[in-house]
Protein backbone atom coordinates (compact mmCIF):
# COMPACT_ATOMS: atom_id res chain seq x y z
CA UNK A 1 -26.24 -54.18 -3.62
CA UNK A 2 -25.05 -52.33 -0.49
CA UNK A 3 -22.10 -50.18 -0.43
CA UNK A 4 -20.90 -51.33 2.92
CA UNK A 5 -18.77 -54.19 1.80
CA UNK A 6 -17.47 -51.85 -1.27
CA UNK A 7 -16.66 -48.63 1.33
CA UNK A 8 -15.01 -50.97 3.89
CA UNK A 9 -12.86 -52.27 1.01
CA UNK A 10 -12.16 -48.85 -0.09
CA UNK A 11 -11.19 -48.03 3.31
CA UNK A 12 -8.63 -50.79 3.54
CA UNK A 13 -7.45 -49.81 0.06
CA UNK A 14 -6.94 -46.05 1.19
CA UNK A 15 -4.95 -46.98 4.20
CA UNK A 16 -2.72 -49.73 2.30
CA UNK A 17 -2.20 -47.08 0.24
CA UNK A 18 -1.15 -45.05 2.27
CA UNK A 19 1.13 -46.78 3.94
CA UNK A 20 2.85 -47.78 0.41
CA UNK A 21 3.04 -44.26 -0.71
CA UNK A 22 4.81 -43.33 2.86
CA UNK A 23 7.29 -46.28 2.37
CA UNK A 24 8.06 -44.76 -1.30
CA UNK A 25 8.51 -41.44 -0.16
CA UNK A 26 10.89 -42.89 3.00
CA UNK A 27 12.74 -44.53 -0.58
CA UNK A 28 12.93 -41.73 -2.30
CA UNK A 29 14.18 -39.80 0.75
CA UNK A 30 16.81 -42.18 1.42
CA UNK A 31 18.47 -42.60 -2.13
CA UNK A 32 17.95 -38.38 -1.73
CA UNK A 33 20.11 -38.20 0.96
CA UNK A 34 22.89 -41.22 0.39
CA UNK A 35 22.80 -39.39 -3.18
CA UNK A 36 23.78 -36.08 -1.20
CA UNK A 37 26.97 -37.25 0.18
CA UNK A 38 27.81 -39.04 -3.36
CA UNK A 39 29.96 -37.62 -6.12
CA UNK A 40 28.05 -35.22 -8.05
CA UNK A 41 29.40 -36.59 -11.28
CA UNK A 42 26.98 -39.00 -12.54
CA UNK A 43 28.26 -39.14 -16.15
CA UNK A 44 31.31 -40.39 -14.81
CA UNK A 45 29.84 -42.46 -11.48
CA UNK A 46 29.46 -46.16 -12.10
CA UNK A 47 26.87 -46.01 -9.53
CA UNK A 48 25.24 -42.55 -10.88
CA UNK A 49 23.58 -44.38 -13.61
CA UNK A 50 21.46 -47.14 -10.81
CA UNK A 51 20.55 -44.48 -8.51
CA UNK A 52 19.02 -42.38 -11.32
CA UNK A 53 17.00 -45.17 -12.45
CA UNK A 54 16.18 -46.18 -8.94
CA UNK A 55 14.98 -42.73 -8.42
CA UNK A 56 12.74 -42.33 -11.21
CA UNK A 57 11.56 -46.01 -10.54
CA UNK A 58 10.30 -44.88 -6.81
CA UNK A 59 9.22 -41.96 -8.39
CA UNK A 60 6.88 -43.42 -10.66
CA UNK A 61 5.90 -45.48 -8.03
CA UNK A 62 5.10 -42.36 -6.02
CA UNK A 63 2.78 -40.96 -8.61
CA UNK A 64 0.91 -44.52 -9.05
CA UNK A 65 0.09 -44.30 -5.97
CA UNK A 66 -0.74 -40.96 -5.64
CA UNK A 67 -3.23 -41.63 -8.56
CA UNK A 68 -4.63 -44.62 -6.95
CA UNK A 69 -5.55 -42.45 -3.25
CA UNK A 70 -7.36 -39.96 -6.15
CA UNK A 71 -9.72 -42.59 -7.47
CA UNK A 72 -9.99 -44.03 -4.16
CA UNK A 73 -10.92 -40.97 -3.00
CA UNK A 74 -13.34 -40.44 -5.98
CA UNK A 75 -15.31 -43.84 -5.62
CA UNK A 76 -15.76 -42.74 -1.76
CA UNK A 77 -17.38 -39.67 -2.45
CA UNK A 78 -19.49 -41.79 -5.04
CA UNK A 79 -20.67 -43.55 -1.87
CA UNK A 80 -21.31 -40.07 0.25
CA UNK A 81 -23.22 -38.57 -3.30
CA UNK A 82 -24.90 -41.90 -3.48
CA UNK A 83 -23.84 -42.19 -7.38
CA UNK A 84 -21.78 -44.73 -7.05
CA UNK A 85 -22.28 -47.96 -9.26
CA UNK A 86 -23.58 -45.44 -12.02
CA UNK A 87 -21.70 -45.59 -15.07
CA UNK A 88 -20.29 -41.65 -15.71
CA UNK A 89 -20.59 -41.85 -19.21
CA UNK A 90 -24.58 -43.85 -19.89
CA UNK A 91 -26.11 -43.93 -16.38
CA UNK A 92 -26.66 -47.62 -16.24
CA UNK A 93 -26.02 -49.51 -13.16
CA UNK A 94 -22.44 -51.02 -12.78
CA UNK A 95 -22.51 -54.62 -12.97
CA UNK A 96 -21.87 -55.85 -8.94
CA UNK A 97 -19.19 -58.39 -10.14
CA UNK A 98 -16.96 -55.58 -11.61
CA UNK A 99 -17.03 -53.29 -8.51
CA UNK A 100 -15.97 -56.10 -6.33
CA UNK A 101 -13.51 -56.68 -8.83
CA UNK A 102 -12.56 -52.85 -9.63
CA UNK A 103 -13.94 -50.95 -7.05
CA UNK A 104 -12.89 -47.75 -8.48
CA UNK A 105 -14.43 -47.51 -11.12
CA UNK A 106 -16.73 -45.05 -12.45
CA UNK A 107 -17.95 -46.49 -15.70
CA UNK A 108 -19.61 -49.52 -16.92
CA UNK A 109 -17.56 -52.66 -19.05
CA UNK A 110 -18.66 -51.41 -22.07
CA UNK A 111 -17.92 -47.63 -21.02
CA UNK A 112 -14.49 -48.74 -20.15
């Protein structure tokens, strides 16, 4: 199977990406700086409570994604190293039908 469809996917994935981890940061700057001119008091703040939870929502969203531009990252230098499709932990090939489905991945269904 040829890595060209899988890379161009990857590609698109990295970008999307991208983009979602800019929007969450844009987020996470915004609720920064309304949270700025806010009362300090959150134990007392009705609306301390939502913007801490919104926070560490975007947050987690933030590291998700961060996470998700690593293994991108990782199955693209698969491609350059020519390894990709071979399972990290037994060697065998990949199935093709799980790297179109996961194209991330570094290890085999029964490695998983």
């Amino acid at each position: 199977m040829s890595s060209a469809p899988v890379e161009a996917r990857l590609h698109a994935l990295r970008a999307e990406t991208e983009a979602e981890l800019r929007a969450a940061g844009e987020r996470i700057d915004a609720m920064t700086a309304a949270r700025a001119d806010a009362n300090a008091d959150d134990e007392h703040d009705p609306e301390g409570a939502t913007i801490g939870f919104e926070w560490s929502q975007a947050d987690a969203l933030r590291g998700g994604l961060r996470q998700r531009l690593a293994e991108i990252d990782a199955a693209l230098t698969r491609i350059a190293d020519g390894t990709d499709g071979v399972c990290a932990v037994c060697g065998e090939p990949i199935a093709p039908g799980r790297l179109e489905a996961r194209p991330t991945t570094d290890r085999c269904i029964r490695h998983a």
